[in-house]
PDB file of N, CA and C in Angstrom:
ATOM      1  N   UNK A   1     -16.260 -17.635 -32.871  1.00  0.00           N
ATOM      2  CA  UNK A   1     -15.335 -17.803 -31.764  1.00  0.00           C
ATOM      3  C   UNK A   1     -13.927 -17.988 -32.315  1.00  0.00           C
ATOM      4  N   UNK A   2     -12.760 -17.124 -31.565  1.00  0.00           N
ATOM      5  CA  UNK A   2     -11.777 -17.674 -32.364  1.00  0.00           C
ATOM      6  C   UNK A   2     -11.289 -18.925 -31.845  1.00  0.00           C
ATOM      7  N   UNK A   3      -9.995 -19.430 -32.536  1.00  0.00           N
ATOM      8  CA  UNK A   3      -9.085 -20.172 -32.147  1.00  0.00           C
ATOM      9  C   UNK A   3      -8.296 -20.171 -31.291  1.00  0.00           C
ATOM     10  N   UNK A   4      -8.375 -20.798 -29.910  1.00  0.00           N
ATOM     11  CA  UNK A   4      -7.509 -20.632 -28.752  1.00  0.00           C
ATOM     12  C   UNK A   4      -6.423 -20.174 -29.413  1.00  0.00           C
ATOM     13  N   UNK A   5      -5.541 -21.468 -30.125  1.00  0.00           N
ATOM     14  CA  UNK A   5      -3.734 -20.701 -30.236  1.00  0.00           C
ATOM     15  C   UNK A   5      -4.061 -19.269 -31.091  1.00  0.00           C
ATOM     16  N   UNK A   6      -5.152 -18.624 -31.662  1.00  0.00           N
ATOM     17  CA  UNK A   6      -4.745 -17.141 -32.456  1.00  0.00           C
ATOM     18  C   UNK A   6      -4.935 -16.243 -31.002  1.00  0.00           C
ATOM     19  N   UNK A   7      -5.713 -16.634 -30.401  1.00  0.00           N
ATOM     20  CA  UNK A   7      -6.253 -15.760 -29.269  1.00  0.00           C
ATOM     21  C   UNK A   7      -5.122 -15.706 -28.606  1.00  0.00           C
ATOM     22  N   UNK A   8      -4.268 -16.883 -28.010  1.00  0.00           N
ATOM     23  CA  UNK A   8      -3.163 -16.670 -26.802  1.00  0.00           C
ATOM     24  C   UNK A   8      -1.953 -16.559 -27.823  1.00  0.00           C
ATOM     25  N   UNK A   9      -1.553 -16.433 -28.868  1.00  0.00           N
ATOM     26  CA  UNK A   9      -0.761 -15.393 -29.442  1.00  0.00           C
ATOM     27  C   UNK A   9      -0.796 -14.192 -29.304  1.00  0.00           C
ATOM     28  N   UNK A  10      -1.953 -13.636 -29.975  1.00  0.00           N
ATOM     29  CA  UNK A  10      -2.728 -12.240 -30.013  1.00  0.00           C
ATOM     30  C   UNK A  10      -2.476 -11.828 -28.744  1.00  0.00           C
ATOM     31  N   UNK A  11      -2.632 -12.478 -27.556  1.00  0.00           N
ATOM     32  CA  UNK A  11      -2.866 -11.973 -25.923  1.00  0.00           C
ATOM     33  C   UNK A  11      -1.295 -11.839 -25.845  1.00  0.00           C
ATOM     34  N   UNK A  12      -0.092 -12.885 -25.844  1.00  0.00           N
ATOM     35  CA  UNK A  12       1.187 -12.350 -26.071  1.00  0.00           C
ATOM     36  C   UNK A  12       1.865 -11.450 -26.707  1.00  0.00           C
ATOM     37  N   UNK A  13       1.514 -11.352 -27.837  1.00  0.00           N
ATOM     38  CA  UNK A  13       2.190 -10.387 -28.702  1.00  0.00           C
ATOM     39  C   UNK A  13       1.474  -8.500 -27.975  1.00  0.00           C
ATOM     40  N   UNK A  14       0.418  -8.873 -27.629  1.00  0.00           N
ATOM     41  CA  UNK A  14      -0.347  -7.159 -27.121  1.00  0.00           C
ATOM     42  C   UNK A  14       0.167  -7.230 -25.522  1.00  0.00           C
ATOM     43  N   UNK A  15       0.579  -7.978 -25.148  1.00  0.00           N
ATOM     44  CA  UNK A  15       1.512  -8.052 -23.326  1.00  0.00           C
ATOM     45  C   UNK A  15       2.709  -7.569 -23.700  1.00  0.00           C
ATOM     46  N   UNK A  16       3.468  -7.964 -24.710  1.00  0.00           N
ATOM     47  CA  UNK A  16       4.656  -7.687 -25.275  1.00  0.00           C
ATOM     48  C   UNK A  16       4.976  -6.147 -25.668  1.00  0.00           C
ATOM     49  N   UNK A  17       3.712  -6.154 -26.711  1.00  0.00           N
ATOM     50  CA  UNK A  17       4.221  -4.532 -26.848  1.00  0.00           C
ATOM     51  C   UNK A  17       3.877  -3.671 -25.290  1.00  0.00           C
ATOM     52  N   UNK A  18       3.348  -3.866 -25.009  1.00  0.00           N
ATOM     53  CA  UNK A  18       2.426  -2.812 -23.621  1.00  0.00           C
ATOM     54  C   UNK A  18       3.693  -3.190 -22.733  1.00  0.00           C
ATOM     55  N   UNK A  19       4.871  -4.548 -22.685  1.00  0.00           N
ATOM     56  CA  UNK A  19       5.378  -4.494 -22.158  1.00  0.00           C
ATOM     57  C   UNK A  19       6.810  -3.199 -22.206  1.00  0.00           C
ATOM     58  N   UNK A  20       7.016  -3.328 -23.344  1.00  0.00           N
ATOM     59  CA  UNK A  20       8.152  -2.698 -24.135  1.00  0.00           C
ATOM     60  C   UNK A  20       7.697  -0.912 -23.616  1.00  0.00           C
ATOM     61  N   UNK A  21       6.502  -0.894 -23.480  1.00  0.00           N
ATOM     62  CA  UNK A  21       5.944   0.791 -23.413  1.00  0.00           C
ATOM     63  C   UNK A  21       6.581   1.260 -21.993  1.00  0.00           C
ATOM     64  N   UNK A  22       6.338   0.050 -20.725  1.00  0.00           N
ATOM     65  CA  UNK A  22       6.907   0.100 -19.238  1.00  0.00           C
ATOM     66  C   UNK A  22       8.464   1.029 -18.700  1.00  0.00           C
ATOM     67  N   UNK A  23       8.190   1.989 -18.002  1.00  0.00           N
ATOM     68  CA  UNK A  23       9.549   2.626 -17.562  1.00  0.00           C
ATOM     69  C   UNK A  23       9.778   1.736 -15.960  1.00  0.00           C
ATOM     70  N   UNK A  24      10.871   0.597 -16.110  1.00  0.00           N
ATOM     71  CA  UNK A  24      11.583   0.202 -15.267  1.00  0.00           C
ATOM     72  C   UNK A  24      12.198   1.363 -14.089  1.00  0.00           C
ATOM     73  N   UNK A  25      11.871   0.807 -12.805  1.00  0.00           N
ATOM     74  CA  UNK A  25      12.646   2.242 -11.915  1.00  0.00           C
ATOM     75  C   UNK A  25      14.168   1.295 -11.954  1.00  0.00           C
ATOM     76  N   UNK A  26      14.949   2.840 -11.695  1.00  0.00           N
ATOM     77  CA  UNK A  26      16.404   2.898 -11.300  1.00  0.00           C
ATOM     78  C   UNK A  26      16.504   1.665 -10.086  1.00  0.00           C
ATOM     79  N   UNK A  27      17.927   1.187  -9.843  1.00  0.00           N
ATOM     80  CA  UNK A  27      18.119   0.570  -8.783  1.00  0.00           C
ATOM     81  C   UNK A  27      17.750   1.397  -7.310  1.00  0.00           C
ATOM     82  N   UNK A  28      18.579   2.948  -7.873  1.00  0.00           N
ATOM     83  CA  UNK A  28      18.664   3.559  -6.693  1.00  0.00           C
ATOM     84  C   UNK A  28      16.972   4.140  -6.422  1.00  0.00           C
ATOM     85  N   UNK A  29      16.066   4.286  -6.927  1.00  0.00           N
ATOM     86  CA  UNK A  29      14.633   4.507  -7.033  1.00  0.00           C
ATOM     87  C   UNK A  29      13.813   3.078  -6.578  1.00  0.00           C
ATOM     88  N   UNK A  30      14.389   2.198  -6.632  1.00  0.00           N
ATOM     89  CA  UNK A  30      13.834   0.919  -6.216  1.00  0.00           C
ATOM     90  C   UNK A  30      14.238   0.811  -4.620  1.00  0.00           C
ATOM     91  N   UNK A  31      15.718   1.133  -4.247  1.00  0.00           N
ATOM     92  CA  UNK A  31      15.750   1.137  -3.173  1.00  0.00           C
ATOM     93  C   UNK A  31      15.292   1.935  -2.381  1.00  0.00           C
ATOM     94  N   UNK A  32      15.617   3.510  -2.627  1.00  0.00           N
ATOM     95  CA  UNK A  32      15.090   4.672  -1.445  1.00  0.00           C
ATOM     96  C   UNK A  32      13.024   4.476  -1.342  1.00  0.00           C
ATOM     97  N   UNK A  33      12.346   3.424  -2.182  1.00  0.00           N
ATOM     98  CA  UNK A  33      11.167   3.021  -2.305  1.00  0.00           C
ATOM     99  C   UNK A  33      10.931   1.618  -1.209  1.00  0.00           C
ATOM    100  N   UNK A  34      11.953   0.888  -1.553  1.00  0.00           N
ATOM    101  CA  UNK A  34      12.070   0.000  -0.365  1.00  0.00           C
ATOM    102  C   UNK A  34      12.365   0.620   1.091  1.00  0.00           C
ATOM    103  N   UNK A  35      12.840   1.462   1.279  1.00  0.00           N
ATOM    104  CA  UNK A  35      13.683   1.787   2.552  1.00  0.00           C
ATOM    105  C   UNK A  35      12.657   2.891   2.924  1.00  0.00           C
ATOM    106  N   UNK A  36      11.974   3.131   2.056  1.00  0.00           N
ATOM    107  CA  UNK A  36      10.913   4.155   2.728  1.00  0.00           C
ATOM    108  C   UNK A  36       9.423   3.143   3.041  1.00  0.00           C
ATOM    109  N   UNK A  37       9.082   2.090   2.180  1.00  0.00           N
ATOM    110  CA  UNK A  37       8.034   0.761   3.001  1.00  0.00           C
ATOM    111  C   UNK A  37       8.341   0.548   4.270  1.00  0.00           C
ATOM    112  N   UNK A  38       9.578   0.282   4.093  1.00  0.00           N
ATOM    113  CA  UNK A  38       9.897  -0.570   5.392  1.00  0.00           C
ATOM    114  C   UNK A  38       9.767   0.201   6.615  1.00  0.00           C
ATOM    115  N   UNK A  39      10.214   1.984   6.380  1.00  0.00           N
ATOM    116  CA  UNK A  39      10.221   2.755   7.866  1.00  0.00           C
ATOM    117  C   UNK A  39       9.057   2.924   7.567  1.00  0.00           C
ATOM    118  N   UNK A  40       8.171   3.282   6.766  1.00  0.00           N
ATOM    119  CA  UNK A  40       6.811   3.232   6.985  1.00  0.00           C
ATOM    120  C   UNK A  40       6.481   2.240   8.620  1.00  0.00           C
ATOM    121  N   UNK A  41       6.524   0.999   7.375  1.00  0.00           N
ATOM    122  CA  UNK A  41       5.703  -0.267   7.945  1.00  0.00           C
ATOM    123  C   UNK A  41       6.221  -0.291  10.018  1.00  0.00           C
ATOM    124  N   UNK A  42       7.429   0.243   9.873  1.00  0.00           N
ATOM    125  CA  UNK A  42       8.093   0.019  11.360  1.00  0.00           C
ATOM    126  C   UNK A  42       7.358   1.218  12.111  1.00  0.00           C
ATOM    127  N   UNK A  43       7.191   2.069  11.635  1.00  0.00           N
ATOM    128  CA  UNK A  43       6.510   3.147  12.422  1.00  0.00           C
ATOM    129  C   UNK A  43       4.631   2.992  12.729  1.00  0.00           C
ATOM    130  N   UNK A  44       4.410   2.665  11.750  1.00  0.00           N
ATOM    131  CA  UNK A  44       2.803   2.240  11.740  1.00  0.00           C
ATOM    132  C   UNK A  44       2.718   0.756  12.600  1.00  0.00           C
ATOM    133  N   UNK A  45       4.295  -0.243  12.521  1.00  0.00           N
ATOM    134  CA  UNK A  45       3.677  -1.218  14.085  1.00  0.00           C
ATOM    135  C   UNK A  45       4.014  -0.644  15.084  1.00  0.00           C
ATOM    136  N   UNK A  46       4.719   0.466  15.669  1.00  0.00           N
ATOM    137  CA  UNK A  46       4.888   0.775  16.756  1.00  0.00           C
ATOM    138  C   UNK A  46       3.491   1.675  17.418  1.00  0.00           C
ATOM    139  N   UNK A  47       3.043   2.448  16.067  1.00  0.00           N
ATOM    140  CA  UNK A  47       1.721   3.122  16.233  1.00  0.00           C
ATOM    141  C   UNK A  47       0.925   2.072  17.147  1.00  0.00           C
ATOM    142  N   UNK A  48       0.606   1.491  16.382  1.00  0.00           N
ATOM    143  CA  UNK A  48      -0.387   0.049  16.562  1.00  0.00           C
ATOM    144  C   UNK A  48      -0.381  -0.153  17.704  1.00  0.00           C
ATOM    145  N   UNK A  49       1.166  -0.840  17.950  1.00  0.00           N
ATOM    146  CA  UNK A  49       1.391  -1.402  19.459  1.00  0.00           C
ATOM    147  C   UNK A  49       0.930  -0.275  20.324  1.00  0.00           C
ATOM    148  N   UNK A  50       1.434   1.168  20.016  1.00  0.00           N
ATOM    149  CA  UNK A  50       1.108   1.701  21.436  1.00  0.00           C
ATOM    150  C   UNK A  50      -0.864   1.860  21.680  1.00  0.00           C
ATOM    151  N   UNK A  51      -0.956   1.888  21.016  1.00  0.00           N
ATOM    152  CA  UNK A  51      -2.169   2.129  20.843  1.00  0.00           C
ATOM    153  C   UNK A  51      -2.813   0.772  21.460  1.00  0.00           C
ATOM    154  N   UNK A  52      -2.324  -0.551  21.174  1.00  0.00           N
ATOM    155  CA  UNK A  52      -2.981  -1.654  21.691  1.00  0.00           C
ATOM    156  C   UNK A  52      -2.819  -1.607  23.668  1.00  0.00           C
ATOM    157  N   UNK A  53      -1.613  -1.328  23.518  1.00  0.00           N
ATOM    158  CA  UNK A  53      -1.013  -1.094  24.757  1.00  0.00           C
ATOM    159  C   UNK A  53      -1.793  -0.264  25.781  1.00  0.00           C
ATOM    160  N   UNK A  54      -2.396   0.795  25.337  1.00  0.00           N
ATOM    161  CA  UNK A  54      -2.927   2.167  26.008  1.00  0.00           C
ATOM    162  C   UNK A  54      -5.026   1.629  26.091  1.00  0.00           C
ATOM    163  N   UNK A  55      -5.021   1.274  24.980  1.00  0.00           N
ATOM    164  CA  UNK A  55      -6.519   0.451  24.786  1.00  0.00           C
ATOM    165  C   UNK A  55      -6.428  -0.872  25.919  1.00  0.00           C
ATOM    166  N   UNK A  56      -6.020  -1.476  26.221  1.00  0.00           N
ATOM    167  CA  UNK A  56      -5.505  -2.372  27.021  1.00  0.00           C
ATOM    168  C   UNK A  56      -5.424  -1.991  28.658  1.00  0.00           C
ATOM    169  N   UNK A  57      -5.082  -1.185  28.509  1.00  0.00           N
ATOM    170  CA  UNK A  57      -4.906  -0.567  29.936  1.00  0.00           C
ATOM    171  C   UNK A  57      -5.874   0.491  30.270  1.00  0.00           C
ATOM    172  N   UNK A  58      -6.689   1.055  29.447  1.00  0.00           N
ATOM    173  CA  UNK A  58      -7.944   1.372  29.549  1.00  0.00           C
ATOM    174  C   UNK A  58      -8.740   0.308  29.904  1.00  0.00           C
ATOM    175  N   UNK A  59      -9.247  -0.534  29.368  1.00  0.00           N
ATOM    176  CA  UNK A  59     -10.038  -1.665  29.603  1.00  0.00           C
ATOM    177  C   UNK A  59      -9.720  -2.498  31.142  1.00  0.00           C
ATOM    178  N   UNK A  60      -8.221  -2.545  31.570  1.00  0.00           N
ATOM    179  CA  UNK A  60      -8.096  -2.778  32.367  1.00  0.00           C
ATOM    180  C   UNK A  60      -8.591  -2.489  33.829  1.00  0.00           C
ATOM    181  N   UNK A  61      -8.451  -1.015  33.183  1.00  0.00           N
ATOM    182  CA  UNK A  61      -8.747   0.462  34.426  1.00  0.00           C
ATOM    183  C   UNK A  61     -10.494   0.350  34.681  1.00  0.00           C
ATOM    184  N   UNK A  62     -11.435   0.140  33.363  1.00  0.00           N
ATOM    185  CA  UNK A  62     -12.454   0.296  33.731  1.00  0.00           C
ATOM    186  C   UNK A  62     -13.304  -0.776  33.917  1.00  0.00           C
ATOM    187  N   UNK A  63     -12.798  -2.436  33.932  1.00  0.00           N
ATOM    188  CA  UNK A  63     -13.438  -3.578  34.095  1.00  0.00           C
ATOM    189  C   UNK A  63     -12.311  -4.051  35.671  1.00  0.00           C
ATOM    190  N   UNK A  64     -11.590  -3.466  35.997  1.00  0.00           N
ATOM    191  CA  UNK A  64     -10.984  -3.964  37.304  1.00  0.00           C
ATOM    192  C   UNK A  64     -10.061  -5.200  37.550  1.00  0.00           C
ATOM    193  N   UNK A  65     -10.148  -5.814  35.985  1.00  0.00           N
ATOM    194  CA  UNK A  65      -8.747  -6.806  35.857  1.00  0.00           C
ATOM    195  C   UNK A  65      -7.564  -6.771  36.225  1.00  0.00           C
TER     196      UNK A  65
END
């Protein structure tokens, strides 16, 4: 078994390099990535809603609430 401190060196130093290997995105690649989540996410709750909305009023229509 090794030695905890060789092991959580060993585990830092191999995070480190694998880190160094990483291509960071651009600011402007970070944003048009944000700004495309977000209209995602706004379009998929409006989906939702209508859909809850229309399911809703089905149920309405066929239980007489």
């Amino acid at each position: 078994m090794k030695n905890p401190v060789t092991a959580i060196t060993t585990l830092y130093k191999e995070t480190m390099s694998e880190m160094r290997k990483c291509t960071w995105p651009t600011r402007n690649e970070l944003y048009e990535s944000t700004i495309l989540v977000i209209s995602f996410l706004i379009i998929l709750s409006v989906v939702v809603t209508i859909a809850d909305k229309v399911l809703l009023l089905l149920v309405r229509l066929i239980t007489g609430v």
